[in-house]
Protein backbone atom coordinates (compact mmCIF):
# COMPACT_ATOMS: atom_id res chain seq x y z
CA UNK A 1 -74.77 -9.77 81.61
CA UNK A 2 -71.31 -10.34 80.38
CA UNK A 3 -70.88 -13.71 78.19
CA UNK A 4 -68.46 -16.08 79.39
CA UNK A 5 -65.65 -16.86 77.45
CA UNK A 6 -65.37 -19.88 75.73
CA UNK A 7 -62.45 -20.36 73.87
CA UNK A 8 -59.17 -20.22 75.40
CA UNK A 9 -56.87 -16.58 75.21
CA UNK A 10 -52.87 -16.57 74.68
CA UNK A 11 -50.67 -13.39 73.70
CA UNK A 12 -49.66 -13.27 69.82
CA UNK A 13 -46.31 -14.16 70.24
CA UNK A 14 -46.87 -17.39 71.99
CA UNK A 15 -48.86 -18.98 69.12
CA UNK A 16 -46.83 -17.36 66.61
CA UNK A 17 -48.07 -14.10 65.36
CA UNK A 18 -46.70 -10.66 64.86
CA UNK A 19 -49.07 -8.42 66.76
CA UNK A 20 -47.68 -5.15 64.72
CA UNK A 21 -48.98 -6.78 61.22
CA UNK A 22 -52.49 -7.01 63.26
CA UNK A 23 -52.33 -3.58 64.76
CA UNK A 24 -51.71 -2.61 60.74
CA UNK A 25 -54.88 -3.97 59.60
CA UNK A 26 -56.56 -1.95 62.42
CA UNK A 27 -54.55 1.16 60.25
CA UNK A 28 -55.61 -0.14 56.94
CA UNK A 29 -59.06 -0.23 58.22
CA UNK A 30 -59.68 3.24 59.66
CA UNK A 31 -57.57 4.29 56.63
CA UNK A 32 -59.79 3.21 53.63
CA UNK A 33 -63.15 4.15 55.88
CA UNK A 34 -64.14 0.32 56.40
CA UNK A 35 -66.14 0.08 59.76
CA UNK A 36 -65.91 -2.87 61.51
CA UNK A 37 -67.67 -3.59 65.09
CA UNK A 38 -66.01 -6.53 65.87
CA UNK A 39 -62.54 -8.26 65.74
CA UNK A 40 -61.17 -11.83 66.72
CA UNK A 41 -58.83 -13.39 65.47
CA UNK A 42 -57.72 -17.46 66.77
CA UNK A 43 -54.27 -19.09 66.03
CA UNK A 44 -53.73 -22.47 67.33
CA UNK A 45 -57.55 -22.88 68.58
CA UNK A 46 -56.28 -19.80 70.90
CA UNK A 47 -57.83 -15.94 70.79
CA UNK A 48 -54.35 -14.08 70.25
CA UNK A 49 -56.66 -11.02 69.69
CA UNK A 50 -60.06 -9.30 70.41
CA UNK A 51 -61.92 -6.32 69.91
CA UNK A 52 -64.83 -4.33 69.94
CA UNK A 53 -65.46 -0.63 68.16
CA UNK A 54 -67.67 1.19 70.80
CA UNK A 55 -70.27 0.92 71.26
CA UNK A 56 -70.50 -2.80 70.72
CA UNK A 57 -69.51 -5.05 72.75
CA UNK A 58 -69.21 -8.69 73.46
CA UNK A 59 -71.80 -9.69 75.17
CA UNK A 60 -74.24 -8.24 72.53
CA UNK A 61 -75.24 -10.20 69.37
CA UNK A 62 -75.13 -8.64 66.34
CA UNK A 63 -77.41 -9.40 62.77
CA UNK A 64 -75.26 -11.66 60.68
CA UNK A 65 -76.99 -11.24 57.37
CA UNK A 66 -75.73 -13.61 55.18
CA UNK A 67 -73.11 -15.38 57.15
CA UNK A 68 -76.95 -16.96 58.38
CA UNK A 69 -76.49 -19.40 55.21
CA UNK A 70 -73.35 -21.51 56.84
CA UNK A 71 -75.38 -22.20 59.97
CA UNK A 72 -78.32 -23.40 57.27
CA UNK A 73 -75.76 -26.13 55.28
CA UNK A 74 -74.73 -27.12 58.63
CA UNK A 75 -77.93 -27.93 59.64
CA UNK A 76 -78.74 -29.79 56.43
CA UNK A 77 -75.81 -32.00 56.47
CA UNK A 78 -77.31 -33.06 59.98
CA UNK A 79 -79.95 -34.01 58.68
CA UNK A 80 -78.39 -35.76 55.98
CA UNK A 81 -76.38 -37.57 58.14
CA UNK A 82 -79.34 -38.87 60.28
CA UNK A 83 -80.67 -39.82 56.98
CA UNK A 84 -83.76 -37.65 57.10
CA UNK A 85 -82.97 -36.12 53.68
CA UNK A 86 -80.63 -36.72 50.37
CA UNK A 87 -79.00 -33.51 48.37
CA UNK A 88 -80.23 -35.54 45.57
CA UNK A 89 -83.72 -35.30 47.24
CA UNK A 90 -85.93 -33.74 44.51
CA UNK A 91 -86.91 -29.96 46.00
CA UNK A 92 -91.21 -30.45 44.89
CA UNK A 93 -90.58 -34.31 46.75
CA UNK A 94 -90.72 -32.24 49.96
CA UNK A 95 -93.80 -30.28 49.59
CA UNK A 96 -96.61 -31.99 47.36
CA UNK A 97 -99.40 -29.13 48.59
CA UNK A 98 -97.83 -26.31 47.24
CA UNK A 99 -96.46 -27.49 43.97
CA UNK A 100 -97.59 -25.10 40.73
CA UNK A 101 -100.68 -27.21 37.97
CA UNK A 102 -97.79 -27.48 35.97
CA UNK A 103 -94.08 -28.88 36.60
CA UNK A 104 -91.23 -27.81 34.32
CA UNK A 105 -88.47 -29.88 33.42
CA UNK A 106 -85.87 -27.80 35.02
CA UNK A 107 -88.27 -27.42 38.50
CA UNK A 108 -88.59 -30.99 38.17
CA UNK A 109 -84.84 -31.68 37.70
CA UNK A 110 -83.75 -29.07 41.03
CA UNK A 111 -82.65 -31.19 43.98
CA UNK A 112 -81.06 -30.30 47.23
CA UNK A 113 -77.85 -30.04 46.24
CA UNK A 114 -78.47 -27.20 43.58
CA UNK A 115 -80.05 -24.64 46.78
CA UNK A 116 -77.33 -25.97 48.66
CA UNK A 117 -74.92 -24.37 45.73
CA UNK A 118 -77.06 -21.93 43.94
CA UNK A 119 -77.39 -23.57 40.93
CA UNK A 120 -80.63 -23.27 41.06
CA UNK A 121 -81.39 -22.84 37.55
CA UNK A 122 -82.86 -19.58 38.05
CA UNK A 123 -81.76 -16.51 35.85
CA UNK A 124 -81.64 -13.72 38.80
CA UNK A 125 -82.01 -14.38 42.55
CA UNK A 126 -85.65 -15.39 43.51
CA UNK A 127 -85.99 -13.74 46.93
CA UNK A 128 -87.45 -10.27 45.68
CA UNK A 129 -90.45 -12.08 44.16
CA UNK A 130 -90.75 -14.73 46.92
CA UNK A 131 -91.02 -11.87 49.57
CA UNK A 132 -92.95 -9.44 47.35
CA UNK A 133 -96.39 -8.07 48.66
CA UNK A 134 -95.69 -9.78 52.01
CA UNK A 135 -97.26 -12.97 50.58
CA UNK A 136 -97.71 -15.88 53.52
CA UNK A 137 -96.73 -18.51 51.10
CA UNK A 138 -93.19 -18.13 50.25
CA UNK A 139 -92.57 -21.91 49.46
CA UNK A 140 -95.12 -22.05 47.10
CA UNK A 141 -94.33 -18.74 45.58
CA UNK A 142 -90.70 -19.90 44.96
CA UNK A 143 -92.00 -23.12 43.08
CA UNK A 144 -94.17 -20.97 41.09
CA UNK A 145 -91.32 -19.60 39.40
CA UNK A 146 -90.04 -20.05 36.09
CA UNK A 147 -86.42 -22.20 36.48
CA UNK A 148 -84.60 -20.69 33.03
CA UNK A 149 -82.12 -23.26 33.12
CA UNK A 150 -81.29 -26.32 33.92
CA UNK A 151 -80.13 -26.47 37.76
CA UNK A 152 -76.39 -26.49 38.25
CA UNK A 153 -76.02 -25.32 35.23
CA UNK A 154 -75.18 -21.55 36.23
CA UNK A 155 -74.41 -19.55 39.85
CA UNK A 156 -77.03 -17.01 40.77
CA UNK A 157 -76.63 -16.23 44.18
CA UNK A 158 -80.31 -16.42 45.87
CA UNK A 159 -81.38 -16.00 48.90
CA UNK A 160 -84.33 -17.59 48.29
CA UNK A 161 -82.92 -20.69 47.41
CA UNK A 162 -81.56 -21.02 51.09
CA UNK A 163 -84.53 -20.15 52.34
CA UNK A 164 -86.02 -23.28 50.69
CA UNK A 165 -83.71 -25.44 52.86
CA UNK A 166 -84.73 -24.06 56.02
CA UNK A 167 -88.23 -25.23 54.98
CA UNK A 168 -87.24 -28.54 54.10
CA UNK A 169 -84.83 -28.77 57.39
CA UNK A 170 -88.59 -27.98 59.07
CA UNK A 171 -90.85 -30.00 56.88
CA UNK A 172 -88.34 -33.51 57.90
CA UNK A 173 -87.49 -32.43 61.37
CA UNK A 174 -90.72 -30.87 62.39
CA UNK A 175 -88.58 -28.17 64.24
CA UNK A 176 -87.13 -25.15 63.07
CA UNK A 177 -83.42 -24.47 62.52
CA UNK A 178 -82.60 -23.11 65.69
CA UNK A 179 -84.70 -25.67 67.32
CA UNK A 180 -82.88 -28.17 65.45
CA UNK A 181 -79.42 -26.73 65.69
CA UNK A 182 -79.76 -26.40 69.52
CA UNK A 183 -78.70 -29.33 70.72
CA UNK A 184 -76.71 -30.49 67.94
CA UNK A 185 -74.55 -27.60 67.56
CA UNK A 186 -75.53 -24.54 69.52
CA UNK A 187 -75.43 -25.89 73.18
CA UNK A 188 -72.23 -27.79 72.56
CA UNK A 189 -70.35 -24.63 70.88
CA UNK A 190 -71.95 -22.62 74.06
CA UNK A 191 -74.23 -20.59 72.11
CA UNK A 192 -77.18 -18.99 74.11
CA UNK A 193 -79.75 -17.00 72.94
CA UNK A 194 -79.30 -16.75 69.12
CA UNK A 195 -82.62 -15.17 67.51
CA UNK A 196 -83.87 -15.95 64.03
CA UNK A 197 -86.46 -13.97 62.23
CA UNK A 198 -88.82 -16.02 60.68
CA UNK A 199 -90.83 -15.79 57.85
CA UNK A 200 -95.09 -15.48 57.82
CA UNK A 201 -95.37 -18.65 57.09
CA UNK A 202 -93.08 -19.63 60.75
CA UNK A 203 -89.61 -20.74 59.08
CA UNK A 204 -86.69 -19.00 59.47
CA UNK A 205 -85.76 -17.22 56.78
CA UNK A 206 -82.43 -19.57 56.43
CA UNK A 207 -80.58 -17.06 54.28
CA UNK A 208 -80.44 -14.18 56.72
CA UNK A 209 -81.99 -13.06 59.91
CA UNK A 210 -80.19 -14.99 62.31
CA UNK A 211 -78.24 -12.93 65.22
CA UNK A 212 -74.85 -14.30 67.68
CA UNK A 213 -71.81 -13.21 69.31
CA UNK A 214 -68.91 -12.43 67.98
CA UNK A 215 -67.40 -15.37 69.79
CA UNK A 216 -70.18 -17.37 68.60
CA UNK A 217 -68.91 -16.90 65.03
CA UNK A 218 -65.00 -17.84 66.27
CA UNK A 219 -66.13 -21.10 67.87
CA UNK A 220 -68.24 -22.11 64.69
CA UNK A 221 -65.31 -21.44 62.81
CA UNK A 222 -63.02 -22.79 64.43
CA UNK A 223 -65.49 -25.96 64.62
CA UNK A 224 -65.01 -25.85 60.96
CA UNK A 225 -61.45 -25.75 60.89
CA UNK A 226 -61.45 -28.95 63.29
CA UNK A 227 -63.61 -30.13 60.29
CA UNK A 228 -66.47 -30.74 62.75
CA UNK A 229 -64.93 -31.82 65.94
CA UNK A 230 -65.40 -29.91 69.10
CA UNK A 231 -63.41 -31.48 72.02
CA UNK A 232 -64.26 -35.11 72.12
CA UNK A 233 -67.27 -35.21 70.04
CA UNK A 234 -67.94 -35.14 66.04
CA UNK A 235 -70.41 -32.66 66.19
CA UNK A 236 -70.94 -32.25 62.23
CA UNK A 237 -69.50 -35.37 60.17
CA UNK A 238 -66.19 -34.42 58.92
CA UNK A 239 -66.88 -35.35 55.69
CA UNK A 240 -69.92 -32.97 55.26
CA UNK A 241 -67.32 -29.47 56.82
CA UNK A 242 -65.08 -31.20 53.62
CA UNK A 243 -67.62 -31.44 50.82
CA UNK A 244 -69.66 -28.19 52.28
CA UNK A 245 -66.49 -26.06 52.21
CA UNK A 246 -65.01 -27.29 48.86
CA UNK A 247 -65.89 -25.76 45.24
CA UNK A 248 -69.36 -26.84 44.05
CA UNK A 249 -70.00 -24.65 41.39
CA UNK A 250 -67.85 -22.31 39.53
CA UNK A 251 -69.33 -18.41 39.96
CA UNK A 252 -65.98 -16.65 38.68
CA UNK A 253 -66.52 -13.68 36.14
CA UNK A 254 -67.24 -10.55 38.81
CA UNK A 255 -65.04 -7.82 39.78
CA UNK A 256 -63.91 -9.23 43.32
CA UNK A 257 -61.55 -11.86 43.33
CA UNK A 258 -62.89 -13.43 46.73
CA UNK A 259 -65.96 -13.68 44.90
CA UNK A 260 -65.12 -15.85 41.80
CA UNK A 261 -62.46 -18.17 43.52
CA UNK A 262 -65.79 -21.14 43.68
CA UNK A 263 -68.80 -21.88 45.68
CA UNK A 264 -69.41 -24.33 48.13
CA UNK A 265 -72.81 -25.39 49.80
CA UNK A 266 -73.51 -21.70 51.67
CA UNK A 267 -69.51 -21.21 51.65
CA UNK A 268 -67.55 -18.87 49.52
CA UNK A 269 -64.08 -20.31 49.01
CA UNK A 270 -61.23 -17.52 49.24
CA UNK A 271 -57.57 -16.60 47.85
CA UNK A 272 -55.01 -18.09 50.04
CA UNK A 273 -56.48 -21.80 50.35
CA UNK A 274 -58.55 -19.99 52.70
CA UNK A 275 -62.67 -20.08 52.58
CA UNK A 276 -65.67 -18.19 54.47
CA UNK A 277 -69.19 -17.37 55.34
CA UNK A 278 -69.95 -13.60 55.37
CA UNK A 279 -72.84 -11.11 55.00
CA UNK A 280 -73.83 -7.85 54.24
CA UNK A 281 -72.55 -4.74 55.37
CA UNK A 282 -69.42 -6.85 56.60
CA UNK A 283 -70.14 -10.14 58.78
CA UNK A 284 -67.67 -12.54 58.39
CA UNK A 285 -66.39 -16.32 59.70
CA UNK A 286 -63.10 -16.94 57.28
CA UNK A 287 -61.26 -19.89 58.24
CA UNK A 288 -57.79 -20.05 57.60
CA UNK A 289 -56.81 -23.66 57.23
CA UNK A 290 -53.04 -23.62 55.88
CA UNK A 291 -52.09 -21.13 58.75
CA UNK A 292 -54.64 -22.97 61.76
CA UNK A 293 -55.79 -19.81 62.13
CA UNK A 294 -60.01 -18.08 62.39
CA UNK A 295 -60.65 -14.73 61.51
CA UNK A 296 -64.32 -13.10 63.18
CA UNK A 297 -65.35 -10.42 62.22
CA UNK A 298 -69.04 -8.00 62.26
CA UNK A 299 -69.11 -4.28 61.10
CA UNK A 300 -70.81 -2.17 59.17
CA UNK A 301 -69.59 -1.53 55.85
CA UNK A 302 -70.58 -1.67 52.01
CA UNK A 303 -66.98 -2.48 50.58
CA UNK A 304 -66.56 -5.99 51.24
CA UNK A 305 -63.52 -7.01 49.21
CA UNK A 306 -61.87 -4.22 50.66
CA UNK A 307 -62.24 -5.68 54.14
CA UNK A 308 -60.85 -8.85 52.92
CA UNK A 309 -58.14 -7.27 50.84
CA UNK A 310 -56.73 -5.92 54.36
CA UNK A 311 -56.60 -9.01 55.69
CA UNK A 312 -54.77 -10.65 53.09
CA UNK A 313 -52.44 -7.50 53.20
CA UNK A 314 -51.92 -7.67 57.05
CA UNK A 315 -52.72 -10.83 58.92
CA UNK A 316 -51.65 -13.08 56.45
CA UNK A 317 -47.95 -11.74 57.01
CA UNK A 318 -48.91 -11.52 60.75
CA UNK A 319 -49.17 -15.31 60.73
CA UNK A 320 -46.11 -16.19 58.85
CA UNK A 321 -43.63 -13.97 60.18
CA UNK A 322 -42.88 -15.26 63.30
CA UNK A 323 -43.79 -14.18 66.70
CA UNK A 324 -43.79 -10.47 67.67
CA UNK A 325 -42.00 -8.78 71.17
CA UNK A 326 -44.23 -8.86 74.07
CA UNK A 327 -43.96 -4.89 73.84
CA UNK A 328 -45.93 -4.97 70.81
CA UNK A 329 -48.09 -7.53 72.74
CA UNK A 330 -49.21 -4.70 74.90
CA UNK A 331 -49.39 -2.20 72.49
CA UNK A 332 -51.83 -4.24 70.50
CA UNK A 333 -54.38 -4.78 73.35
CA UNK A 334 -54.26 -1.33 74.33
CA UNK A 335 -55.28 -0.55 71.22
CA UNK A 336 -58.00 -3.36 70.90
CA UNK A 337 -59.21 -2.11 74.26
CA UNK A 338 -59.67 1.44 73.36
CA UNK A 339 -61.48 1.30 69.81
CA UNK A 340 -64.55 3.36 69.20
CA UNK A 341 -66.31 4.43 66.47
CA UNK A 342 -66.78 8.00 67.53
CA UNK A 343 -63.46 10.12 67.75
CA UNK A 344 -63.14 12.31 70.68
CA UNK A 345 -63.96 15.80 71.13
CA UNK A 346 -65.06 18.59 73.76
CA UNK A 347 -67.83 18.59 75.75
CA UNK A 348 -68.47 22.64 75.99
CA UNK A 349 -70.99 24.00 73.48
CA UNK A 350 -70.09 27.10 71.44
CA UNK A 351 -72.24 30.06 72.37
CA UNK A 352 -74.56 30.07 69.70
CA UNK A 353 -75.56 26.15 70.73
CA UNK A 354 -75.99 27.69 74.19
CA UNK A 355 -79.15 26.97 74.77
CA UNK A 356 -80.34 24.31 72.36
CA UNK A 357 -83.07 24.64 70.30
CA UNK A 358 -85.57 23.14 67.82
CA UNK A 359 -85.57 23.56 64.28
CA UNK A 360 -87.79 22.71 60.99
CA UNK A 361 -86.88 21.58 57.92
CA UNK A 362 -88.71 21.53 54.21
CA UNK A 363 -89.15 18.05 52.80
CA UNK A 364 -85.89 16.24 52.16
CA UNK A 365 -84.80 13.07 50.81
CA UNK A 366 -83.56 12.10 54.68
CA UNK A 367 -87.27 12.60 55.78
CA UNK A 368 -86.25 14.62 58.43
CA UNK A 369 -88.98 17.15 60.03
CA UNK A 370 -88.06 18.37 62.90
CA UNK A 371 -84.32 18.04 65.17
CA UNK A 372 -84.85 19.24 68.71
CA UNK A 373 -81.41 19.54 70.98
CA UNK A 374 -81.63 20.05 74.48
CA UNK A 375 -78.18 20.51 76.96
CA UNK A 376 -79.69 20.73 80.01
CA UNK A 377 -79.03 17.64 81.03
CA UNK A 378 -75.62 15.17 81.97
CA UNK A 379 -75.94 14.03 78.18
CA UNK A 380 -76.77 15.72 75.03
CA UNK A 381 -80.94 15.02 74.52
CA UNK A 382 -81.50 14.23 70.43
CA UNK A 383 -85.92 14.41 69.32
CA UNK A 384 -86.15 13.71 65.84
CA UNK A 385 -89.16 13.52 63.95
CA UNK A 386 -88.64 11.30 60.47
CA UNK A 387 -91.26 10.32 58.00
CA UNK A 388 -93.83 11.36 60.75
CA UNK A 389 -92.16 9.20 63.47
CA UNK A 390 -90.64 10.44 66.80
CA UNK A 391 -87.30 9.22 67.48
CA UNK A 392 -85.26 10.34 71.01
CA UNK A 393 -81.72 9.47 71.57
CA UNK A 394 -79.51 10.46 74.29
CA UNK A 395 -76.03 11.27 73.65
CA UNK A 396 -73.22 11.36 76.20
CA UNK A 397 -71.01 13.75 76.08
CA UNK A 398 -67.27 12.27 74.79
CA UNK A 399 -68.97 8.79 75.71
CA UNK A 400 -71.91 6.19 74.68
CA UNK A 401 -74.53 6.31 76.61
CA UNK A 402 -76.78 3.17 76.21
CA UNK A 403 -81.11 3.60 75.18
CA UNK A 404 -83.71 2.49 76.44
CA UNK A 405 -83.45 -1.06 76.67
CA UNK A 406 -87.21 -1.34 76.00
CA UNK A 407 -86.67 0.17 72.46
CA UNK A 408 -84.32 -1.33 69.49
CA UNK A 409 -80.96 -1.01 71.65
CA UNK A 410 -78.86 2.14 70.36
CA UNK A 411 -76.11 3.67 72.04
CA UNK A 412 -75.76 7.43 71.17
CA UNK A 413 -72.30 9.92 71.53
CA UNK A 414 -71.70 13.49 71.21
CA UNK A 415 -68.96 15.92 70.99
CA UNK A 416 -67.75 19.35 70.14
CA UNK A 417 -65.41 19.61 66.82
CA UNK A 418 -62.55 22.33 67.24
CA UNK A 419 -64.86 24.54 64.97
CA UNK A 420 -67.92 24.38 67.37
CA UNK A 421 -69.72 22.01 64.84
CA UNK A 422 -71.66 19.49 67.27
CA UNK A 423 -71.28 15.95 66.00
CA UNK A 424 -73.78 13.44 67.36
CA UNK A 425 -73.00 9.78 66.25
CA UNK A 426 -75.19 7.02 67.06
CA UNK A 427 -75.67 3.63 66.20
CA UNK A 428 -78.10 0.75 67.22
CA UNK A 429 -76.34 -1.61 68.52
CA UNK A 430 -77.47 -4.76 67.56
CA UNK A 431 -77.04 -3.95 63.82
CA UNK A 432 -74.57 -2.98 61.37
CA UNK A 433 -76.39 0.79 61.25
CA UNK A 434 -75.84 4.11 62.22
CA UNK A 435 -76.10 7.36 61.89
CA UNK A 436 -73.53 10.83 61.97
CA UNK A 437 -75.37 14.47 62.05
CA UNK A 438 -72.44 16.94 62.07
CA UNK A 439 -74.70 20.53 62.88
CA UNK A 440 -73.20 23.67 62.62
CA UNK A 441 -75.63 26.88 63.74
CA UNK A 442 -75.72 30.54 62.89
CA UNK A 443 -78.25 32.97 63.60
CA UNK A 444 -80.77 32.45 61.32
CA UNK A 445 -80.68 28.32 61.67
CA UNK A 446 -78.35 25.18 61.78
CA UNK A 447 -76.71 23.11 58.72
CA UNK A 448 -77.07 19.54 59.28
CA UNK A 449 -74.76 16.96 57.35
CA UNK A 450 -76.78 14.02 57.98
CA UNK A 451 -75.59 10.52 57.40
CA UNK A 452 -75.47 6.82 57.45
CA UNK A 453 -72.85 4.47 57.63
CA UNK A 454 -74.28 1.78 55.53
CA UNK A 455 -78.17 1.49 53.50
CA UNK A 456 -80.41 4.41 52.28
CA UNK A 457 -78.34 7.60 53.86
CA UNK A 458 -74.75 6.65 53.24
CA UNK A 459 -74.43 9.06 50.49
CA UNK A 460 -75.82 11.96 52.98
CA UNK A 461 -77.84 14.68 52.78
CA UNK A 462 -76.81 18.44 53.48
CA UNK A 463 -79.80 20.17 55.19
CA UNK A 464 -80.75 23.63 56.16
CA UNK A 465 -83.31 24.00 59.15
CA UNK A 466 -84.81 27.35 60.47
């Protein structure tokens, strides 16, 4: 069921912005190889322009990663403002049962405010060992830990850390984030049916996990642009979007400048006056204060200053040159409308495809067994067999075709190259993953080029079945 729209829509050049600079970025961004599923962009409080890479689409949520950590902060400074907690609440004042025999000075001296900026005190990011062996106790794993230095004394980004205040959000509310957020900021923004994994011990896991819209993401951020007001009603106090969005701890040093411009409390602050939450593999809420304007964005991509660069390249000038012509008004939503991640191609096998076929592969590092095609129906049928696991996928032919909706919800495409190499691209849909097998066949077998857009396969693997 299609999502209704909740912000308001207006052409670029009525709010100011030069549609060709946006219709650049989309060049920049097939140009350097940076995937994105999602585009929105707000000027004014207004959608000037919207997008989705096929197959995603708006009405499905997609896995924010760590853009999960604004929606945390937010709901701590709720609960700071309804006075259930300080940021310079000690962290073991919050859970007496699960504290270590002994209490360092540095564990002792953590408070709120140092998980809030990840100043933690730790020397590397604590989530690995709080999540290792699938332990139930993750709270009292974290506490265990040694605490190197003295909390906000150093940036280590941590996961972990965030994690902490999603317990502590539970331990004073008695509900858990979503629970809490729901009628405080979810069901006022029009958010419905946000998921957030949880962790075995029943929290949500605070620094990732949680999934939304890409609208969602444009009306939080432009929430935060408001500084917290949403129509007639303060839904976050103003003074916590300031504080929460402003530096907190220095973390510059790195290669990326849009990672060493400061830290906030689960915000990254930006170049340009401009700061953001994001996440892996390209999930981002950047809010644009000095130009009014709220860039959206989900995809599926490892280069994340690259992403970023492109916008400061292209919509930057986009919203400071003056409006654009009406003509490239159009020409901009035609292109918006017709974005995909697959590029076209025939739908007539070559002859020695002709009838499909199975084939068998020796052990590879892409743990693929077995690849059975079969063209014998309206779409092209994909069995796999991976790591001992059975995986079917059907493929339309020049279009997505949509999976079983009882499985993980993948979309799957195939078409004929101009060489007769059969590419099949498919990607599930509700994540930033996918997967490209570009076969070629010959007498004696098939060549498979098998690979991933993001995570374990993106370097690919060249395989010969039989």
């Amino acid at each position: 069921m299609e999502t209704a729209r909740r912000l308001p829509r207006s052409a670029p050049a009525s709010e100011g912005v030069a549609a060709g600079r946006i219709a650049a970025l989309l060049d920049a961004l097939a140009a350097r190889n940076l995937q994105m599923h999602s585009l929105m962009l707000l000027r004014h409080g207004r959608v000037v322009a919207e997008g989705w890479w096929r197959p995603y689409a708006a009405e499905t949520p997609h896995a924010l990663y760590s853009l999960s950590k604004s929606f945390t902060s937010t709901a701590v400074g709720l609960a700071v403002h309804e006075g259930r907690l300080s940021p310079d609440d000690a962290v073991v004042s919050f859970f007496p049962d699960d504290l270590p025999p002994r209490i360092g000075p540095n564990l002792a001296a953590m408070r709120v405010r140092h998980l809030l900026s990840m100043g933690t005190g730790h020397d590397q990011d604590a989530t690995p060992r709080v999540r290792e062996g699938g332990n139930t106790a993750w709270v009292r794993r974290f506490l265990s830990l040694d605490v190197e230095h003295e909390p906000g004394s150093k940036f280590v980004y941590n996961s972990a850390a965030t994690y902490m205040l999603s317990a502590i959000v539970q331990r004073v509310t008695g509900r858990t984030l979503l629970d809490y957020l729901a009628p405080r900021l979810l069901e006022p923004l029009g958010i419905r049916g946000a998921t957030w994994e949880s962790s075995p011990e029943g929290i949500h896991t605070g620094g990732w996990g949680l999934s939304l819209r890409t609208e969602d993401i444009a009306c939080f951020g432009q929430l935060l642009l408001q500084e917290g007001r949403w129509g007639d009603r303060q839904l976050v106090p103003r003074d916590w979007i300031r504080e929460a969005t402003s530096v907190q701890i220095h973390n510059g040093g790195g290669p990326n400048p849009d990672w060493a411009q400061g830290y906030g409390y689960q915000f990254w602050r930006c170049r340009h006056g401009a700061y953001r939450g994001d996440g892996a593999w390209g999930q981002y809420c950047v809010v644009l204060p000095e130009q009014d304007a709220v860039l959206a964005m989900t995809g599926g991509t490892g280069n994340l200053q690259g992403v970023l660069d492109c916008v400061w390249e292209h919509v930057l000038p986009a919203l400071g040159a003056g409006a654009g012509s009406a003509a490239d008004d159009a020409a901009l939503a035609g292109r918006l409308g017709a974005l995909s991640l697959a590029p076209a191609g025939g739908d007539a096998p070559g002859a020695a495809f002709a009838a499909g076929g199975t084939w068998t592969f020796e052990p590879n590092a892409a743990r693929l067994e077995t690849l059975t095609l079969d063209f014998g129906g309206p779409s092209c049928g994909v069995r796999m067999v991976e790591g001992g696991a059975e995986r079917r996928i059907a493929c339309g032919w020049g279009r997505w075709e949509q999976g079983d909706p009882g499985a993980e919800p993948c979309a799957g495409h195939a078409a004929w190259e101009p060489d007769g190499t059969l590419r099949l691209d498919w990607y599930w849909v509700r994540t930033p993953f996918g997967r490209t097998l570009r076969i070629r066949a010959d007498g004696a077998g098939v060549d498979v080029e098998y690979r991933g857009n993001v995570g374990e396969h993106a370097n690919g693997h060249r395989l010969r079945g039989a």
